[in-house]
C-alpha atoms as a PDB file:
ATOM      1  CA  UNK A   1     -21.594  -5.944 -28.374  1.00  0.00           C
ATOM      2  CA  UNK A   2     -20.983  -6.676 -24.978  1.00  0.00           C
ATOM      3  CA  UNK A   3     -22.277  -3.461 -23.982  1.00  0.00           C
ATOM      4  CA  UNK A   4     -25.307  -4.664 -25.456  1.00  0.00           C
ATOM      5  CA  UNK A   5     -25.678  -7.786 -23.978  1.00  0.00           C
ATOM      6  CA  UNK A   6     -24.936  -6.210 -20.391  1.00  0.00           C
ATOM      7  CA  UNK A   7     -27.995  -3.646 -21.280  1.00  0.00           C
ATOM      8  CA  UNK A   8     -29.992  -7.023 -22.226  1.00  0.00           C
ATOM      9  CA  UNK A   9     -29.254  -8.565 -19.361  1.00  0.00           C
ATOM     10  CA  UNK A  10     -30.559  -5.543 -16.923  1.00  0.00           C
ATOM     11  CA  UNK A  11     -33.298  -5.398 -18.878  1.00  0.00           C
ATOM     12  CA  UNK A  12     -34.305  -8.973 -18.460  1.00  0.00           C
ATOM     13  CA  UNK A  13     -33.895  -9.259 -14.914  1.00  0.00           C
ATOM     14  CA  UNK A  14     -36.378  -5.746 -14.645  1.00  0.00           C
ATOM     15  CA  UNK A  15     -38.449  -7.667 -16.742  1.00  0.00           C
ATOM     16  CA  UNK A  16     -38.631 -11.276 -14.564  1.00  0.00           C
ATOM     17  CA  UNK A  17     -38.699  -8.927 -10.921  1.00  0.00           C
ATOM     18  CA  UNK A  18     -41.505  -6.977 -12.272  1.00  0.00           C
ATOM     19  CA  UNK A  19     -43.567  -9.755 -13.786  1.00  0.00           C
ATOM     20  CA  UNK A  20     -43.071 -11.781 -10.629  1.00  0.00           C
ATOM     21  CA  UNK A  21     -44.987  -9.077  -8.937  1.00  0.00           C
ATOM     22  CA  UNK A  22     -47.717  -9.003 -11.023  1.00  0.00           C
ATOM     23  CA  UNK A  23     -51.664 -10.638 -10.284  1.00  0.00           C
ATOM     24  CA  UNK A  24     -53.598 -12.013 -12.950  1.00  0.00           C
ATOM     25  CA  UNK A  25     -55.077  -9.176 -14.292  1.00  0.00           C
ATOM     26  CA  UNK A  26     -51.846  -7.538 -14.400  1.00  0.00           C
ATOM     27  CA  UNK A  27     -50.228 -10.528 -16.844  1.00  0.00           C
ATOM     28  CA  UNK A  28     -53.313  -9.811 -19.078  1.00  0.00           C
ATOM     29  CA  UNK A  29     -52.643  -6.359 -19.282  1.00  0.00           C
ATOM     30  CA  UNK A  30     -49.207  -6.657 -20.143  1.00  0.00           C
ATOM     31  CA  UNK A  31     -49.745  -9.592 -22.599  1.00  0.00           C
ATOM     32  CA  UNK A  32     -51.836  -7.156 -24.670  1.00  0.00           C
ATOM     33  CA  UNK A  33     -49.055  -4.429 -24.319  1.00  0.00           C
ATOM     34  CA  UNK A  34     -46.690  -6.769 -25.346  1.00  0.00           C
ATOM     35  CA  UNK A  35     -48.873  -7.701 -28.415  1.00  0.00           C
ATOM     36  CA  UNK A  36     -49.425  -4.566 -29.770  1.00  0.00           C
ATOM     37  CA  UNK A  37     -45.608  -3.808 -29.554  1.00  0.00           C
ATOM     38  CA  UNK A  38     -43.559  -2.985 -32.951  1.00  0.00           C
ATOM     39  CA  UNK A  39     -39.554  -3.764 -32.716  1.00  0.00           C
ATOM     40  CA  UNK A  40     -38.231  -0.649 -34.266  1.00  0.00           C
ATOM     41  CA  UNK A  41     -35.608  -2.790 -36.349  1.00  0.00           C
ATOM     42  CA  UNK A  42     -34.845  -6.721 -35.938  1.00  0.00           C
ATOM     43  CA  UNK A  43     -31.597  -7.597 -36.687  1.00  0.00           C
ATOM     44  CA  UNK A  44     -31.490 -11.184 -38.125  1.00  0.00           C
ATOM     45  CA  UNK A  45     -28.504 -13.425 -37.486  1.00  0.00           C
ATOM     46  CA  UNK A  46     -25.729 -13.996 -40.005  1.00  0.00           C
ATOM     47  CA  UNK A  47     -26.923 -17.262 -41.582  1.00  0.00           C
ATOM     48  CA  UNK A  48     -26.089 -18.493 -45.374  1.00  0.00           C
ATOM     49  CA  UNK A  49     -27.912 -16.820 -47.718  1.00  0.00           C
ATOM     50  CA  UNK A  50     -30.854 -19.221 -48.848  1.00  0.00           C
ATOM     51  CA  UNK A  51     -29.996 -18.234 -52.606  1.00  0.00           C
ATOM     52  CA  UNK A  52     -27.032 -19.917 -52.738  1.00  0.00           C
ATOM     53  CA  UNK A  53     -28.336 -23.207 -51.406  1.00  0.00           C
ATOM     54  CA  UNK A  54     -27.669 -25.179 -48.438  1.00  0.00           C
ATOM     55  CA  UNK A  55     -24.192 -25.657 -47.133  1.00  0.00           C
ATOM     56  CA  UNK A  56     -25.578 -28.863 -45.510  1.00  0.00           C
ATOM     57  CA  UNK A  57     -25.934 -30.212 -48.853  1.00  0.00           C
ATOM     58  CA  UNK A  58     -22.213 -29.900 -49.085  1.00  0.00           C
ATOM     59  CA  UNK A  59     -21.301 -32.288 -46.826  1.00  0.00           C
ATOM     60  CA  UNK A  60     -21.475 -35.730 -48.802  1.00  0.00           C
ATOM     61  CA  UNK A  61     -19.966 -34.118 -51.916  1.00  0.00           C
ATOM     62  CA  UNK A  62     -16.994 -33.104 -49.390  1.00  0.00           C
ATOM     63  CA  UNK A  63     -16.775 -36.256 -47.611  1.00  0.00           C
ATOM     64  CA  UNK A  64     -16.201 -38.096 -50.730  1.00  0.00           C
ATOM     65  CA  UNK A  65     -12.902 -36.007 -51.669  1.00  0.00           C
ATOM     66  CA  UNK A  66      -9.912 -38.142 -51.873  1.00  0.00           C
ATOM     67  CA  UNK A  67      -7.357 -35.737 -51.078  1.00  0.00           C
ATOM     68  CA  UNK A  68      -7.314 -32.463 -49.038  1.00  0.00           C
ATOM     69  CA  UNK A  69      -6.823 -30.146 -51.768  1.00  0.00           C
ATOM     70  CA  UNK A  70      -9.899 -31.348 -53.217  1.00  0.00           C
ATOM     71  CA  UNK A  71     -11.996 -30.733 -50.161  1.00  0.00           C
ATOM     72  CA  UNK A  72     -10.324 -27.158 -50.363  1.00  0.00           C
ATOM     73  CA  UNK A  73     -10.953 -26.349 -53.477  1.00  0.00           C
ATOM     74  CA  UNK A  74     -14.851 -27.692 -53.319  1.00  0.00           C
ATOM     75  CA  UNK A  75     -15.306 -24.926 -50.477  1.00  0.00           C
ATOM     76  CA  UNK A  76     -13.701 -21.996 -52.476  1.00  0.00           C
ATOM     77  CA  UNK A  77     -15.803 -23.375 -55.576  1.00  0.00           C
ATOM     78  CA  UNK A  78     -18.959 -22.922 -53.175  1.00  0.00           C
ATOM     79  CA  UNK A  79     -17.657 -19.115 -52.233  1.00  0.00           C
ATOM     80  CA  UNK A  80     -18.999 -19.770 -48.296  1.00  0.00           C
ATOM     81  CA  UNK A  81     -18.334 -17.144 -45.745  1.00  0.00           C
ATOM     82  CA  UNK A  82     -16.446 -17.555 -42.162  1.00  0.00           C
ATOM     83  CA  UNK A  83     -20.354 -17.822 -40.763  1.00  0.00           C
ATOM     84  CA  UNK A  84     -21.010 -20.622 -42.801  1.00  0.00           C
ATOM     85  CA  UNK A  85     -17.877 -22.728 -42.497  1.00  0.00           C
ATOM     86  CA  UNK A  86     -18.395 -22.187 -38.837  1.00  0.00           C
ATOM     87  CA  UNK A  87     -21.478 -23.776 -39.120  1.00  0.00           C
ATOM     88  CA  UNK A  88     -20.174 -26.598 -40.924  1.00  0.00           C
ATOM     89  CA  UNK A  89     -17.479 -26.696 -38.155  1.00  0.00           C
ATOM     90  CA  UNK A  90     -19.986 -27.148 -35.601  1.00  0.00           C
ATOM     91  CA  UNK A  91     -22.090 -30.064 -37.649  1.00  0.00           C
ATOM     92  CA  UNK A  92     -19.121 -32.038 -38.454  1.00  0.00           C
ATOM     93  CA  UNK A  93     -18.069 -31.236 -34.660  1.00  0.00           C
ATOM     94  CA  UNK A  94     -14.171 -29.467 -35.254  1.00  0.00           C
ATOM     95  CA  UNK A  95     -12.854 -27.126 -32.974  1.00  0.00           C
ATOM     96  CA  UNK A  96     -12.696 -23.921 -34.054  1.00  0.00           C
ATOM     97  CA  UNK A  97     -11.185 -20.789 -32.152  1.00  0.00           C
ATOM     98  CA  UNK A  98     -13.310 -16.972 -32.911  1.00  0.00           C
ATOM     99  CA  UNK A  99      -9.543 -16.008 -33.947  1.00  0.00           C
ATOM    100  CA  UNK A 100      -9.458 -18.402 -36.806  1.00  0.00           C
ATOM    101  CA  UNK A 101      -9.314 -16.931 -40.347  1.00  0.00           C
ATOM    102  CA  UNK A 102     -11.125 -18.382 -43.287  1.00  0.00           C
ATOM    103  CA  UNK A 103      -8.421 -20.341 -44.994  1.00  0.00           C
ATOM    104  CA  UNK A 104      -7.380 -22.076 -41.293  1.00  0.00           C
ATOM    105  CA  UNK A 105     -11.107 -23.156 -41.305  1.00  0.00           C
ATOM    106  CA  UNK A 106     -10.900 -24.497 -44.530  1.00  0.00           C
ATOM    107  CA  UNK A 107      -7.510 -26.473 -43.888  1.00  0.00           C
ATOM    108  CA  UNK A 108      -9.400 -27.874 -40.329  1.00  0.00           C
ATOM    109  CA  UNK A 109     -12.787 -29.112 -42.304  1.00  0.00           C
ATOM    110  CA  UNK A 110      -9.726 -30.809 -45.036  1.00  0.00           C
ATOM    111  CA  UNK A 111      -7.607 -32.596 -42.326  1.00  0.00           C
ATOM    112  CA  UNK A 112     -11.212 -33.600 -40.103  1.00  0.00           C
ATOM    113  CA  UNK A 113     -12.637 -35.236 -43.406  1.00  0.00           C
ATOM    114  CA  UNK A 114      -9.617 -36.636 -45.424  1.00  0.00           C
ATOM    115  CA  UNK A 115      -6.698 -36.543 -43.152  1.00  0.00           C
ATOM    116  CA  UNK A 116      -7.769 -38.334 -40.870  1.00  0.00           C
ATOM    117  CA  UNK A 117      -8.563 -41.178 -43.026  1.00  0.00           C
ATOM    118  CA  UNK A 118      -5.622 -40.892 -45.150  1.00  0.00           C
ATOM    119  CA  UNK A 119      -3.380 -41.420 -41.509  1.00  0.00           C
ATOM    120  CA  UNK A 120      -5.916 -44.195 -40.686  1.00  0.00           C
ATOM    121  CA  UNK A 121      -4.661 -45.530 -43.881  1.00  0.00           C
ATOM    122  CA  UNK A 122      -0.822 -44.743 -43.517  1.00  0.00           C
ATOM    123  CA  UNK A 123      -1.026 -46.961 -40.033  1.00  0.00           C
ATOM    124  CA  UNK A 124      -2.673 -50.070 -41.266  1.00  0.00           C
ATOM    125  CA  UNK A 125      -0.507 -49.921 -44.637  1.00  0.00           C
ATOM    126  CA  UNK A 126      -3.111 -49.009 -47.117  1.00  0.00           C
ATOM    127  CA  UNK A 127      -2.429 -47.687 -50.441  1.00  0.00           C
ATOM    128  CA  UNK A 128      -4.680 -44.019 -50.402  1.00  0.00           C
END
């Protein structure tokens, strides 16, 4: 991968030199280059698959769980990959480190949406 992105990189700056050189004529010619060209294969980014729904949609359903186990067991019910608890991670803004397995992601959404509120609770002496 980073391989990859090195060889992207070189190519880009190629790319930017070359087109900064280039007259008017020139950006035509290589607009209609670039138009006619056909990606061999695009690779599309690992996103949830649209047939199971939106993982968005989740998020009330898992912000109304009373207890961590519940907020748990309402991911596992909804089968969602490490890509797509990331994602979730990043809208309800929780840290998350690439070396993080499934079940620690899991466990982080649980004490982000319930914990929390159940210490908030604990301090001011309400019953959960």
């Amino acid at each position: 991968m980073k391989n990859m992105q090195e060889e992207w990189g070189k190519l880009l700056v190629r790319f930017i030199r070359m087109s900064q050189r280039l007259d008017e004529e020139g950006v035509r010619e290589l607009s209609k280059h670039l138009d006619s060209f056909k990606p061999v294969k695009v690779l599309k980014p690992a996103t949830y698959s649209e047939d199971r729904g939106d993982i968005f949609e989740l998020l009330p359903r898992l912000k109304s769980q009373k207890s961590s186990g519940g907020v748990v067991a309402l991911l596992d019910e909804a089968k969602l990959r490490k890509v797509d608890l990331v994602m979730l991670t990043r809208e309800l803004e929780i840290h998350t480190l690439k070396e993080d397995k499934v079940e620690d992601i899991k466990q982080k959404i649980a004490q982000e949406l319930v914990g929390s509120r159940l210490n908030s609770d604990a301090i001011r002496g309400k019953p959960s």
